[in-house]
Protein backbone atom coordinates (compact mmCIF):
# COMPACT_ATOMS: atom_id res chain seq x y z
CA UNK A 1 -9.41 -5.18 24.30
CA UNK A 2 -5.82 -4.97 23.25
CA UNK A 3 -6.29 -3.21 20.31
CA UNK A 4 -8.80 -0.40 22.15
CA UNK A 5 -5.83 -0.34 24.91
CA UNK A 6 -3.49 0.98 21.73
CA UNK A 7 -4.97 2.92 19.60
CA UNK A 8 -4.08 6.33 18.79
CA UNK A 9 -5.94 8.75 20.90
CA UNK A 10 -6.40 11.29 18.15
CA UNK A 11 -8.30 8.67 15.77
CA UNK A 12 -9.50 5.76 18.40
CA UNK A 13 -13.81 7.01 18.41
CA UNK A 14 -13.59 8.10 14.46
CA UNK A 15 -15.11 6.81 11.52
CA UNK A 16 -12.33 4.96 9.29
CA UNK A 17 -14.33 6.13 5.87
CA UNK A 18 -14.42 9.83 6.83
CA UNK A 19 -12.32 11.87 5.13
CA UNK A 20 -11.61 13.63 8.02
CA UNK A 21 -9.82 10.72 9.42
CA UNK A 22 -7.50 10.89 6.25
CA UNK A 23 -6.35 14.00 6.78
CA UNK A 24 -6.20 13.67 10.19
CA UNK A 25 -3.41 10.53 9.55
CA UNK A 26 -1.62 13.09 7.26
CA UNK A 27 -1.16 15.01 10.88
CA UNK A 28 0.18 11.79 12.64
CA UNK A 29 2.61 10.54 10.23
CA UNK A 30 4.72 13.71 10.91
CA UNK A 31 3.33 13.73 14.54
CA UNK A 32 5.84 10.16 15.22
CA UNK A 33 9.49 10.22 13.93
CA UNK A 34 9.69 6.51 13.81
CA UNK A 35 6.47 6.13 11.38
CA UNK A 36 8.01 9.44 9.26
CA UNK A 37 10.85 7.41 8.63
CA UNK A 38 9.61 4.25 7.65
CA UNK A 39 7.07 6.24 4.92
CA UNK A 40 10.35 7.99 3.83
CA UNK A 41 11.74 4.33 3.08
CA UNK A 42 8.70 3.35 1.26
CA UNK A 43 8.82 6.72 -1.10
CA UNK A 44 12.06 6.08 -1.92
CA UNK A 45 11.44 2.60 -2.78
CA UNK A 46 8.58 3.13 -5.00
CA UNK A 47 10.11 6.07 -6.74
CA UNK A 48 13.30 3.83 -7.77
CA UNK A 49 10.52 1.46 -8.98
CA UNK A 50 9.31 3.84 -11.49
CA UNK A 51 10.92 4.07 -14.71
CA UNK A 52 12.73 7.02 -16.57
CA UNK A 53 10.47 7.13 -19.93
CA UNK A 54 8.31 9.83 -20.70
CA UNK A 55 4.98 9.81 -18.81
CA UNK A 56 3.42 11.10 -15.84
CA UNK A 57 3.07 9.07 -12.19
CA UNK A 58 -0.24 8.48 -10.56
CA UNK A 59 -0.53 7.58 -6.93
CA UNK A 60 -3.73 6.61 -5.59
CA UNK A 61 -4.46 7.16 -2.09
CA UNK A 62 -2.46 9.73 -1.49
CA UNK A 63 -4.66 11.71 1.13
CA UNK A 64 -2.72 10.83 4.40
CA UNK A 65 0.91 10.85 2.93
CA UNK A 66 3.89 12.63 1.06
CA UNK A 67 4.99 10.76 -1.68
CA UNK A 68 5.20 14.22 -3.96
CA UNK A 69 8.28 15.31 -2.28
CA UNK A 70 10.34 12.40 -3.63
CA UNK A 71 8.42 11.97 -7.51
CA UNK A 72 8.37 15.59 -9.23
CA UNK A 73 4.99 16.36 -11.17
CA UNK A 74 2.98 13.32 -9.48
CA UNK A 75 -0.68 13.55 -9.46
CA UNK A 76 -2.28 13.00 -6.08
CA UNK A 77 -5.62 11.45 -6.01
CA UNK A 78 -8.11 10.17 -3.47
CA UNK A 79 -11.26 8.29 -3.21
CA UNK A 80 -13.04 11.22 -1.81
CA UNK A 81 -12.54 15.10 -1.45
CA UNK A 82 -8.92 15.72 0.66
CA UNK A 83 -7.41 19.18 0.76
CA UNK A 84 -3.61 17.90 -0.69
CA UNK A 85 -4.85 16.11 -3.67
CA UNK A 86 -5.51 16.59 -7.22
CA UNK A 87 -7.97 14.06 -8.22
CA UNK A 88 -10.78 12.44 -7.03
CA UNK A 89 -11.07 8.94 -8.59
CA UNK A 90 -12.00 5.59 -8.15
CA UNK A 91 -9.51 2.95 -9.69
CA UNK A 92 -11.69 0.84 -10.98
CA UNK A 93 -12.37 3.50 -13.69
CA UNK A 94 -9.55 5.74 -13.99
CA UNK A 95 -9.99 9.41 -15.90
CA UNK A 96 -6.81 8.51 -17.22
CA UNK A 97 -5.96 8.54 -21.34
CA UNK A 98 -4.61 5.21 -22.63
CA UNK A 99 -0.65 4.80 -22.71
CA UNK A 100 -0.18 8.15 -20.74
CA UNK A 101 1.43 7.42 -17.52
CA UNK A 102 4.59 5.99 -16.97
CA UNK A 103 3.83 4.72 -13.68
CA UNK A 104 0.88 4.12 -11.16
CA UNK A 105 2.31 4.20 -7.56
CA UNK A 106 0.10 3.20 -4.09
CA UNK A 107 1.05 2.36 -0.56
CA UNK A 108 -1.38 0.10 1.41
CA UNK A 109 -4.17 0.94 -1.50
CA UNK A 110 -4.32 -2.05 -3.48
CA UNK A 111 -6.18 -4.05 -0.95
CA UNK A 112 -8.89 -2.00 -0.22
CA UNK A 113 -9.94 -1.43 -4.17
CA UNK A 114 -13.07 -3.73 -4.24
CA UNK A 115 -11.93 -5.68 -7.85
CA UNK A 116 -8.42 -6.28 -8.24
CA UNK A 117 -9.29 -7.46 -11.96
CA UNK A 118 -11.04 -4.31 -12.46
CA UNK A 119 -8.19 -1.89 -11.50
CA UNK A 120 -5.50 -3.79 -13.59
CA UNK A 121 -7.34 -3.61 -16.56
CA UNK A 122 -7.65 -0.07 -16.11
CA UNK A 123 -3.71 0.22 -15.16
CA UNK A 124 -2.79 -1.80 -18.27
CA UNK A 125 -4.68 0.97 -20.10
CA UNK A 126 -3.08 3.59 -18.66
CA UNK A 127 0.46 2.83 -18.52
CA UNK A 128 2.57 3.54 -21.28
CA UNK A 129 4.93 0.51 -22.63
CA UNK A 130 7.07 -0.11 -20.24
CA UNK A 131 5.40 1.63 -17.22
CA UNK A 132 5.34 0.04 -13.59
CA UNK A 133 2.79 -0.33 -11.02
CA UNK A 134 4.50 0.23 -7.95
CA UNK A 135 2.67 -0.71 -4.60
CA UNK A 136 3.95 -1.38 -0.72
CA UNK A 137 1.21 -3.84 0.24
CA UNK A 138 0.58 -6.25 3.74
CA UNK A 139 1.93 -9.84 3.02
CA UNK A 140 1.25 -12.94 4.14
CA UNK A 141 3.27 -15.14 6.31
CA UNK A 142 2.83 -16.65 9.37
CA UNK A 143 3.71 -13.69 11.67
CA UNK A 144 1.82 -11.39 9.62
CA UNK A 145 -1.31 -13.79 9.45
CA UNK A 146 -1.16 -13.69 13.58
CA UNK A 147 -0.91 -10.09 13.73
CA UNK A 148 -2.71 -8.52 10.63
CA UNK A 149 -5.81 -11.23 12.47
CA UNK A 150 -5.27 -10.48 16.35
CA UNK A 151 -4.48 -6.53 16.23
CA UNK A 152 -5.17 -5.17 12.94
CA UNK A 153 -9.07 -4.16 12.04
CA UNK A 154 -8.80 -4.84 8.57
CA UNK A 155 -10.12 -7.91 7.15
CA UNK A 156 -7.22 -10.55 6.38
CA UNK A 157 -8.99 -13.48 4.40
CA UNK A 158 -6.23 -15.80 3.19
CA UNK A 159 -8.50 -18.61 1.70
CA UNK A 160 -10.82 -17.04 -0.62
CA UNK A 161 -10.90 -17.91 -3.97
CA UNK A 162 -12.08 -14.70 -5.90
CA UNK A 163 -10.41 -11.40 -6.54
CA UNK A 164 -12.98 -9.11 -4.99
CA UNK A 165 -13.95 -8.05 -1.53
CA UNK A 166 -17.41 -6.52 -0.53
CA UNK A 167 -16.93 -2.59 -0.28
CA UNK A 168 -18.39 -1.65 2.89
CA UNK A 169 -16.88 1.82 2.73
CA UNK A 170 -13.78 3.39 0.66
CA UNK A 171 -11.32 2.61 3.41
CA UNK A 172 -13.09 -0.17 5.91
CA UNK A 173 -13.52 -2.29 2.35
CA UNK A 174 -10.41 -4.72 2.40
CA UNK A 175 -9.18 -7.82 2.40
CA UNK A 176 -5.47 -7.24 3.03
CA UNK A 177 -4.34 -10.59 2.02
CA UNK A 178 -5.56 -9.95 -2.03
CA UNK A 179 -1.97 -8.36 -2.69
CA UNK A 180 -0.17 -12.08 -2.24
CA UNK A 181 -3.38 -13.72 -3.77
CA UNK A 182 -2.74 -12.17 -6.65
CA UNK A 183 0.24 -11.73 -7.51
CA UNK A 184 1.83 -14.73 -5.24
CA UNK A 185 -0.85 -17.41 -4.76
CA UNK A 186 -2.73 -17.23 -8.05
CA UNK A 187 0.57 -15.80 -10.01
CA UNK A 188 -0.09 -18.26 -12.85
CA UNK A 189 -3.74 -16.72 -13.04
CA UNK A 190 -2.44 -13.42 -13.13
CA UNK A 191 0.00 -14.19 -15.95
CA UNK A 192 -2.45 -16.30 -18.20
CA UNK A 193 -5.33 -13.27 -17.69
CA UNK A 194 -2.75 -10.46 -18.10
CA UNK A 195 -0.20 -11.17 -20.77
CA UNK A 196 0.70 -7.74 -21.62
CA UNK A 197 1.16 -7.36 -17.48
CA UNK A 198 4.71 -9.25 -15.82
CA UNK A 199 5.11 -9.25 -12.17
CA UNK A 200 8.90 -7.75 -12.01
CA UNK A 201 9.33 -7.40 -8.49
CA UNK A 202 8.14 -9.68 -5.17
CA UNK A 203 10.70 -8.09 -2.16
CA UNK A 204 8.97 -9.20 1.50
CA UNK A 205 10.31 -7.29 4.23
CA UNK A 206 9.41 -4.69 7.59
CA UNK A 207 8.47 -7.45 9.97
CA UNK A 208 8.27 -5.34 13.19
CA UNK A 209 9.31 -1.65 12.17
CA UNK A 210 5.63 -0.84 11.19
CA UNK A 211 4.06 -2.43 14.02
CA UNK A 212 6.18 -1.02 16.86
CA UNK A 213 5.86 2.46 15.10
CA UNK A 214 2.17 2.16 16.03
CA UNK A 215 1.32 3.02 11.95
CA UNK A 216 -1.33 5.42 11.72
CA UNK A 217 -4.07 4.41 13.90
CA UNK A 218 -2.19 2.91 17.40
CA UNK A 219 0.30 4.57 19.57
CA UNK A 220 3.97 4.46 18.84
CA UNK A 221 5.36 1.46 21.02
CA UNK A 222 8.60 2.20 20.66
CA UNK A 223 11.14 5.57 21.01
CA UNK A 224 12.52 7.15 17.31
CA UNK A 225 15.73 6.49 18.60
CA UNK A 226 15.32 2.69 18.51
CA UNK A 227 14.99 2.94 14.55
CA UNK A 228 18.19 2.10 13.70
CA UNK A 229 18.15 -0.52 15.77
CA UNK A 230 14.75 -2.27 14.45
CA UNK A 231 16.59 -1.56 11.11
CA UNK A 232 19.63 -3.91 11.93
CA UNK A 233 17.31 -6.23 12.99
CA UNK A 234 15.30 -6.81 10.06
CA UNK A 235 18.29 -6.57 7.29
CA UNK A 236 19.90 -9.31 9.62
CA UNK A 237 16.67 -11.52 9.46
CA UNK A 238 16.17 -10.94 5.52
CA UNK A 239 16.58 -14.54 4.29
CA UNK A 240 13.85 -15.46 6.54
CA UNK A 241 11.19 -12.80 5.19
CA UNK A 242 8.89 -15.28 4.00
CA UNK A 243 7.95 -15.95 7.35
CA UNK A 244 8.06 -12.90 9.38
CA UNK A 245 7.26 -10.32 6.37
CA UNK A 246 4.43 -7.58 7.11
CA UNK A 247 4.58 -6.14 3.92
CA UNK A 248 5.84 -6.87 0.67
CA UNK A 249 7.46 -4.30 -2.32
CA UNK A 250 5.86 -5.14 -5.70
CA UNK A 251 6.37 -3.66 -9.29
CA UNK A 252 4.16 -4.96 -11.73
CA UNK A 253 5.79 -3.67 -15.28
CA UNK A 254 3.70 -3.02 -18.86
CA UNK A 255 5.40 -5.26 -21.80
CA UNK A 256 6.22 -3.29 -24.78
C-alpha cells in the first residue's frame, strides 16, 4: 500500500519493460532538481573512473539518463529501441571489437543483465588493457536490505548462490543484490574465474539522498533545497556506510 501511496503519478499504471516508460524517466529526472543532482554526482563519478588511454566508452542503459554531457564521444545503447541512443544491444553479447573500448560505464544496469558471468566475459573482451568497468549499483547492508525489500519492486535476493537471475523482461529482470554478490560476497570467485579482471574500486555511499529524491518511479519526498543538507548528512555518516549504504561505486579495471 505504501509503495502505491508514492509512486510517481506519471509512471504509477505503466509497464516497467516498455520502452515508453524509459523515455518517459528521461522526462522525470529533469522534471525533480533533487534527483538531477544526485545523477549529476554519479556522472561525474563514473567519468573520473574511466581512464585517459585511447579507446572509446560504452554505457549501457543509457535510455532514461545523460551521462554524454560529462564523457565526450560515448556511445549510448539500450536494450530496446529509445530515441537518444546509438545502439541497441544486449550485454551478454556485445557488437563490440576485442580490445576497443577503454571503458564500459552503467548506472543501476548491472543487476538487471540476466548472467553476470556472461557480460564480464564479454567486457574483458572488449576493454582495451587497462580499461575500467565503471558501474553505480544498489548495495547491501542492513538499511538497504529493509528498504530495497519493503519499498522497492525490484527483486533483492541476498542468499542465492548463482550468478544469474530469471529474465522476466529487460527491466523487471533483477536481482539487485548480484552487484555485492559478486564482486563483495563471492570476491574470491570473481578473482580465481577472472584473472585478467581486478576489482579496483568498492566506495558504499547515498544512504537516504536517492530515496528521499523519490528516484525515478516515486514522488520526490523531500524539497531541492534540502540537498545540501542530505549531503552533510551522509559525508558525516561515511565511516558507517557499510551499514546504511544504498548504493555502492565500483570500477572493475582490465590487467595489462
Amino acid at each position: 500500500m505504501l509503495r502505491r501511496l508514492l509512486a510517481h503519478p506519471l509512471t504509477r499504471a505503466l509497464d516497467i519493460d516498455d520502452p515508453a516508460t524509459t523515455v518517459l524517466r528521461r522526462s522525470i529526472v529533469h522534471r525533480k532538481p533533487f534527483l538531477k543532482r544526485i545523477y549529476e554526482e554519479w556522472y561525474r563519478a563514473i567519468a573520473n573512473c574511466l581512464p585517459d588511454v585511447p579507446g572509446s566508452v560504452l554505457e549501457l542503459g543509457s535510455g532514461a539518463g545523460f551521462l554524454a554531457d560529462y564523457v565526450p564521444g560515448l556511445i549510448t545503447s539500450e536494450v530496446f529501441y529509445c530515441p537518444n541512443v546509438r545502439l541497441v544491444l544486449d550485454g551478454q553479447s556485445l557488437p563490440i571489437g576485442s580490445e576497443s573500448l577503454r571503458g564500459i560505464a552503467m548506472i543501476n544496469v548491472l543487476h538487471h543483465v540476466p548472467d553476470t558471468r556472461a557480460f564480464l566475459t564479454e567486457a574483458a573482451r572488449c576493454l582495451r588493457p587497462g580499461g575500467v568497468i565503471a558501474m553505480i549499483e544498489p548495495w547491501v547492508s542492513p538499511w538497504s536490505h529493509l528498504i530495497y525489500t519493503g519499498l522497492h519492486h525490484e527483486p533483492f535476493e541476498t542468499d542465492v548462490r548463482d550468478w544469474r537471475h530469471s529474465s522476466s523482461g529487460p527491466l523487471s529482470g533483477a536481482n539487485g543484490a548480484l552487484p555485492y554478490i559478486v564482486f563483495k560476497r563471492d570476491q574470491a570467485i570473481f578473482a580465481s574465474e577472472f584473472q585478467n579482471l581486478e576489482i579496483s574500486t568498492i566506495q558504499p555511499f547515498m544512504p537516504f539522498r536517492y530515496l528521499v529524491s523519490g528516484g525515478v518511479s516515486m514522488r520526490a519526498l523531500m524539497p531541492a533545497f534540502t540537498f545540501p543538507i542530505w549531503t552533510r548528512l551522509e559525508r558525516w555518516m561515511k565511516p558507517q556506510m557499510d551499514d546504511w549504504a544504498m548504493f555502492a561505486l565500483l570500477a572493475v579495471t582490465k590487467r595489462p
